[in-house]
Protein backbone atom coordinates (compact mmCIF):
# COMPACT_ATOMS: atom_id res chain seq x y z
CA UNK A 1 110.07 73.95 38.35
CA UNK A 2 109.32 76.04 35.25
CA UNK A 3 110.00 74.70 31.86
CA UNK A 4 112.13 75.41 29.19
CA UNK A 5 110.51 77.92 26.73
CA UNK A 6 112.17 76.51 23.87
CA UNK A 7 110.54 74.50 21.15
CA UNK A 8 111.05 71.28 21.46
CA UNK A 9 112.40 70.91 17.44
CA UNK A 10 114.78 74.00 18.42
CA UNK A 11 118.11 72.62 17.38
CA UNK A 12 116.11 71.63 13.89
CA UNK A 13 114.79 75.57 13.91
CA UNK A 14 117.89 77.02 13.84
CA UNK A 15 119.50 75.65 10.99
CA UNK A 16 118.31 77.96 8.79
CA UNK A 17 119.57 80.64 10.76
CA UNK A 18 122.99 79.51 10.96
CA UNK A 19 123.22 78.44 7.33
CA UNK A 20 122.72 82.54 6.96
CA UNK A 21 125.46 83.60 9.99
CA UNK A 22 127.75 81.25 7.86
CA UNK A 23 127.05 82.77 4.36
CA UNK A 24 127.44 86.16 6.44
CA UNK A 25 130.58 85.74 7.80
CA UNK A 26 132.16 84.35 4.28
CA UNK A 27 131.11 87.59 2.33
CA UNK A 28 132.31 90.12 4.76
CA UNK A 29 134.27 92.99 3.56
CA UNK A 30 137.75 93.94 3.54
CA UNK A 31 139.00 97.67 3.92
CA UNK A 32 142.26 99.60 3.76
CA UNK A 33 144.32 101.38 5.81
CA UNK A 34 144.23 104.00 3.14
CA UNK A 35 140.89 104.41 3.49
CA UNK A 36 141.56 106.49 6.92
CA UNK A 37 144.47 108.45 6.09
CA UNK A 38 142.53 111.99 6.49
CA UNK A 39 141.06 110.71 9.96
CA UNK A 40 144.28 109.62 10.95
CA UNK A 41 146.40 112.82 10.18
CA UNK A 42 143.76 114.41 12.48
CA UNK A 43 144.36 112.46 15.02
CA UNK A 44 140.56 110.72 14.80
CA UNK A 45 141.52 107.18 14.21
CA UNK A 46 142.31 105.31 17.41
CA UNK A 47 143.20 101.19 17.82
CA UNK A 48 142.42 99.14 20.33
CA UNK A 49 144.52 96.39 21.63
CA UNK A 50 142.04 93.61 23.92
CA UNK A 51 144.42 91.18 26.50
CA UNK A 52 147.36 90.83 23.88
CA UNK A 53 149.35 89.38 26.94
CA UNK A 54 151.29 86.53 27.79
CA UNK A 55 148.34 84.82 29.86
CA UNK A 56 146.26 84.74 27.19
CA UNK A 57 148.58 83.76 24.08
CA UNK A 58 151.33 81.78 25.59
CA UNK A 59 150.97 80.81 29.16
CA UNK A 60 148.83 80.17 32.27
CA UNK A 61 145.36 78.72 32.32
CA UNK A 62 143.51 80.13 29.83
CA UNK A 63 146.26 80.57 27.33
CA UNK A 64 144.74 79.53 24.18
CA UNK A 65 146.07 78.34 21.04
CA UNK A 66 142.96 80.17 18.63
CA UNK A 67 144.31 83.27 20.37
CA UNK A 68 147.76 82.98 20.03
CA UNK A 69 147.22 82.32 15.97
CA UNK A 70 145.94 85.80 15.90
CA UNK A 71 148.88 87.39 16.79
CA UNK A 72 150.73 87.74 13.30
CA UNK A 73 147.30 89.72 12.23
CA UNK A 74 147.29 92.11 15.25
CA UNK A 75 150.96 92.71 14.89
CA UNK A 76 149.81 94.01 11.18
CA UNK A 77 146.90 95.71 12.24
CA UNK A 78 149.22 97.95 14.66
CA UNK A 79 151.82 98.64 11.61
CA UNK A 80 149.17 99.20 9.55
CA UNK A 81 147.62 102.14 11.46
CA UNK A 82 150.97 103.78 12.91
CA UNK A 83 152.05 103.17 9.16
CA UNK A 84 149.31 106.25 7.71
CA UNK A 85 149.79 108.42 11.19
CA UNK A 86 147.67 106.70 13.77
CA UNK A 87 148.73 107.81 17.02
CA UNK A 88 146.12 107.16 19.66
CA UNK A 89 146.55 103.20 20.62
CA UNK A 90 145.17 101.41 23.31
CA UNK A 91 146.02 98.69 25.09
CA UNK A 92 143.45 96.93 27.73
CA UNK A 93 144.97 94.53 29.61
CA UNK A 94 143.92 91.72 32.42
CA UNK A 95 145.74 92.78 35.54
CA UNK A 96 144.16 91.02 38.04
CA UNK A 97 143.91 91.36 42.19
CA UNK A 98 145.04 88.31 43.88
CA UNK A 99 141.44 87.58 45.20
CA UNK A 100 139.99 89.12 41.79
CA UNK A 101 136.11 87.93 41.80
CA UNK A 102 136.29 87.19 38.35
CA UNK A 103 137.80 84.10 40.03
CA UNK A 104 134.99 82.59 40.58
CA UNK A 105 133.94 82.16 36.84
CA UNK A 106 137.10 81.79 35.16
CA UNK A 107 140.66 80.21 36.30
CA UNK A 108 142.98 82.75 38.51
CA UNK A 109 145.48 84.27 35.80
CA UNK A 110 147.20 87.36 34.35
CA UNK A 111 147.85 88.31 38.05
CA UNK A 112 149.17 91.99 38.85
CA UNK A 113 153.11 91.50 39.03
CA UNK A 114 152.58 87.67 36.63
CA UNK A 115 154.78 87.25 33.59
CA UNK A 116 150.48 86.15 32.43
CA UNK A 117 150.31 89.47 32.82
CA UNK A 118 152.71 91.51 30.44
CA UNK A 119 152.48 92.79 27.05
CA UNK A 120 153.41 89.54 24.29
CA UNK A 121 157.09 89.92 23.27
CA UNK A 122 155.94 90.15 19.54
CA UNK A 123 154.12 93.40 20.27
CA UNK A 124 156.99 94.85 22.50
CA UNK A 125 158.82 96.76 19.58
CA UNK A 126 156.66 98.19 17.22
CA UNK A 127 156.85 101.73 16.92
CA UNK A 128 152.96 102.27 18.31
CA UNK A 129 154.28 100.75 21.73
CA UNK A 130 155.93 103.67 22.63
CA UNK A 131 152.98 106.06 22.28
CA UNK A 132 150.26 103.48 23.64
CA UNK A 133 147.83 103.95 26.70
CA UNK A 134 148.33 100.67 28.87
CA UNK A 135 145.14 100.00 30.72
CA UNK A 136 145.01 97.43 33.86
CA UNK A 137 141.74 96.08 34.26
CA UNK A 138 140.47 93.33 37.00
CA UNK A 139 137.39 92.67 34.87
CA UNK A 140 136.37 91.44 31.29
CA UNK A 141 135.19 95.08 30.50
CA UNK A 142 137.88 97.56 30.22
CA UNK A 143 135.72 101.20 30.66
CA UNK A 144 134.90 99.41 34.60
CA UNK A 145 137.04 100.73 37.38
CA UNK A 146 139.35 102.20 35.23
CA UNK A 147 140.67 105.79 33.41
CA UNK A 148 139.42 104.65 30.17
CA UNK A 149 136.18 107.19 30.02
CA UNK A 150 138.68 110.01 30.73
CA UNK A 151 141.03 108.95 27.55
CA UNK A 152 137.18 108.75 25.81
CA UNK A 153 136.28 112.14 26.56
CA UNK A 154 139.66 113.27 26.17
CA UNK A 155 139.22 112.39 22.49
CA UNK A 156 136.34 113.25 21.54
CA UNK A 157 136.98 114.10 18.25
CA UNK A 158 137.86 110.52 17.76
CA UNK A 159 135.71 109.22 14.41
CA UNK A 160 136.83 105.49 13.70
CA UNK A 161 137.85 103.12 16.59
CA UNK A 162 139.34 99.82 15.64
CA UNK A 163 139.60 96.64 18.24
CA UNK A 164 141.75 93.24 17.79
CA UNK A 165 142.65 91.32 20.47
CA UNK A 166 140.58 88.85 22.73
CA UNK A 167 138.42 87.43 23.29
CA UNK A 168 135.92 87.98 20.40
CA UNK A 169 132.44 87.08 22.74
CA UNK A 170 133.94 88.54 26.09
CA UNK A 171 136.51 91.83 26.55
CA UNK A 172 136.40 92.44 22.47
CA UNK A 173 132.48 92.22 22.51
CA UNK A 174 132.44 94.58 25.55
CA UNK A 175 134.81 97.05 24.30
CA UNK A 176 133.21 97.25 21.12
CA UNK A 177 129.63 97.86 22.74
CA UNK A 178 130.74 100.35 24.86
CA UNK A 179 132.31 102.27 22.22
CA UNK A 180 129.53 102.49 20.17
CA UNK A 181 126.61 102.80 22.20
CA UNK A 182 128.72 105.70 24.08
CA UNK A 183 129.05 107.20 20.91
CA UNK A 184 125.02 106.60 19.64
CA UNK A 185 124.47 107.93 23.38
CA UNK A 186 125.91 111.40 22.72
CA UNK A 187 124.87 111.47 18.45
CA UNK A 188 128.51 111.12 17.80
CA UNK A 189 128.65 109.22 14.33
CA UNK A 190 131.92 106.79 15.32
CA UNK A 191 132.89 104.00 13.15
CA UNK A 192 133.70 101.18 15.56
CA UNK A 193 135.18 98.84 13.50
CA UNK A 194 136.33 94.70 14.40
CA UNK A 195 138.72 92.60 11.90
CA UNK A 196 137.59 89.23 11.94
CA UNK A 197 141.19 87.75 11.19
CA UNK A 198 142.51 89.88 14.15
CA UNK A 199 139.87 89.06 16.96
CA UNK A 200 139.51 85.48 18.59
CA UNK A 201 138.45 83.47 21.47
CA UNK A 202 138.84 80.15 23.26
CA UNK A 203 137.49 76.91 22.93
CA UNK A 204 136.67 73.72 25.26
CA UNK A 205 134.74 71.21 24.03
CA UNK A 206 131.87 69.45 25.65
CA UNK A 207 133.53 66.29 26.03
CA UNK A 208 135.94 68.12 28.54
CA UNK A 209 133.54 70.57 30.34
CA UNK A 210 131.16 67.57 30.86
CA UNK A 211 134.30 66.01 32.87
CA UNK A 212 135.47 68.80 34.47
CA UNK A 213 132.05 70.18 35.69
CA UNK A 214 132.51 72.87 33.95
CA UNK A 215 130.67 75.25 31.08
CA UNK A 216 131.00 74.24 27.30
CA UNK A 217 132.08 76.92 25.12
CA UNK A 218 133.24 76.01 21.27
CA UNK A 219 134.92 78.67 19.97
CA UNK A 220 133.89 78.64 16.31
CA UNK A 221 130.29 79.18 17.30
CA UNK A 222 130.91 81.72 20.31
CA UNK A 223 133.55 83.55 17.44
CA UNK A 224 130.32 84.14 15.02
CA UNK A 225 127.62 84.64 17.26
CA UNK A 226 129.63 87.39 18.66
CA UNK A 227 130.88 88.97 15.76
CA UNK A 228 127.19 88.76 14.31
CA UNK A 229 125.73 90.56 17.53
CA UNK A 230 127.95 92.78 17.32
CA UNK A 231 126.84 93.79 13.61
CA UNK A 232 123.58 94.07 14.91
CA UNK A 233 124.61 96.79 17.56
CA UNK A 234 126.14 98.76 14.57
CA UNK A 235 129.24 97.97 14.60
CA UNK A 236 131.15 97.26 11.48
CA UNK A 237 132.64 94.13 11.09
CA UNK A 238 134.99 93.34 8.63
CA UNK A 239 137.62 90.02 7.28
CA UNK A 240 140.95 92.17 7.86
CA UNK A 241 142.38 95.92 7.15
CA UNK A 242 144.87 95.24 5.02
């Protein structure tokens, strides 16, 4: 059996490096919504709405409380854009097969037809609602077996791309990827940017998984690392857009 190729003082190792993630995260910037007022009045500013539904903020399996603190902030986010003329607004949503293979990794939930599966009352009657593109994906990554690449192409022009939603290390970090590097692809210079007050993600502590027989996954940590990774792919991330 081959070894582990960390060092053995690993855990002392990367102290430093966290220390620095830490300091990161507490100086990140804040922007404006009236900092994209031109873009927006041309139609070039677009949000992004990750599994805002009931499965993942107030019932069902992986309902999580993290997530579900997020939701004043995302509520905000969307009357902040449709508040200087955004009009393009996305929402990519778990709507899952009975038999969905994601199954096999995570809990069944947010089932096609499930109350898990609608929109979060709180969202239901903002203005942006009415003009948003509902997605229905059966995976964590929303461009996968659905239209999404045809809305991408069909805006084109689009030149800053905001995401909230969840969860920050899973659909948020895949969105976010495949947004820029679509964009880097193609020498289109988008602004993909992620509020860290309005993204989240879940978080089970060792103690349980180690009972359950299941994977750890603290949320503070997987929160960061995420957000930090996706700095490092380009992708400007921010404390809120006020």
């Amino acid at each position: 059996m081959a070894h582990s190729t960390l060092p053995a003082n690993f855990i002392e190792q990367a102290v430093p490096f966290l220390r620095e993630l830490v300091q990161w995260e507490r100086e990140l910037p804040t922007l404006a919504w009236g900092d994209f007022v031109v873009e927006a009045q041309k139609g070039q500013v677009a949000l992004f709405s990750i599994d805002m539904i009931n499965g993942f903020c107030h019932e069902g399996a992986l309902a999580s409380p993290r997530i579900r603190g997020i939701i004043p902030a995302v509520v905000a986010a969307m009357k902040g854009a449709f508040g200087i003329g955004v009009r393009n607004f996305v929402l990519a949503q778990d709507c899952h097969t009975e038999n969905a293979t994601e199954f096999a990794d995570f809990p069944p939930h947010c089932q096609a037809g499930s109350r898990e599966a609608e929109i979060i009352p709180e969202l239901l009657d903002l203005p942006a609602l009415a003009l948003a593109t509902v997605v229905h994906k059966n995976s964590l990554h929303a461009f996968h077996g659905t239209n999404l690449d045809t809305w991408l192409d069909e805006h084109s022009d689009m030149s800053i791309a905001t995401i909230v939603g969840d969860c920050t290390d899973l659909c948020v970090y895949q969105t976010a990827l495949h947004l820029k590097l679509h964009a880097n692809a193609y020498n289109k210079p988008l602004r993909v940017i992620v509020p860290e007050n309005a993204v989240q993600t879940y978080d089970t502590p060792v103690e349980i998984t180690q009972e359950a027989g299941i994977l750890p996954h603290n949320g503070d940590v997987m929160h960061l690392l995420a957000l930090y990774h996706m700095r490092l792919n380009g992708i400007e991330v921010v404390r809120e857009i006020r």
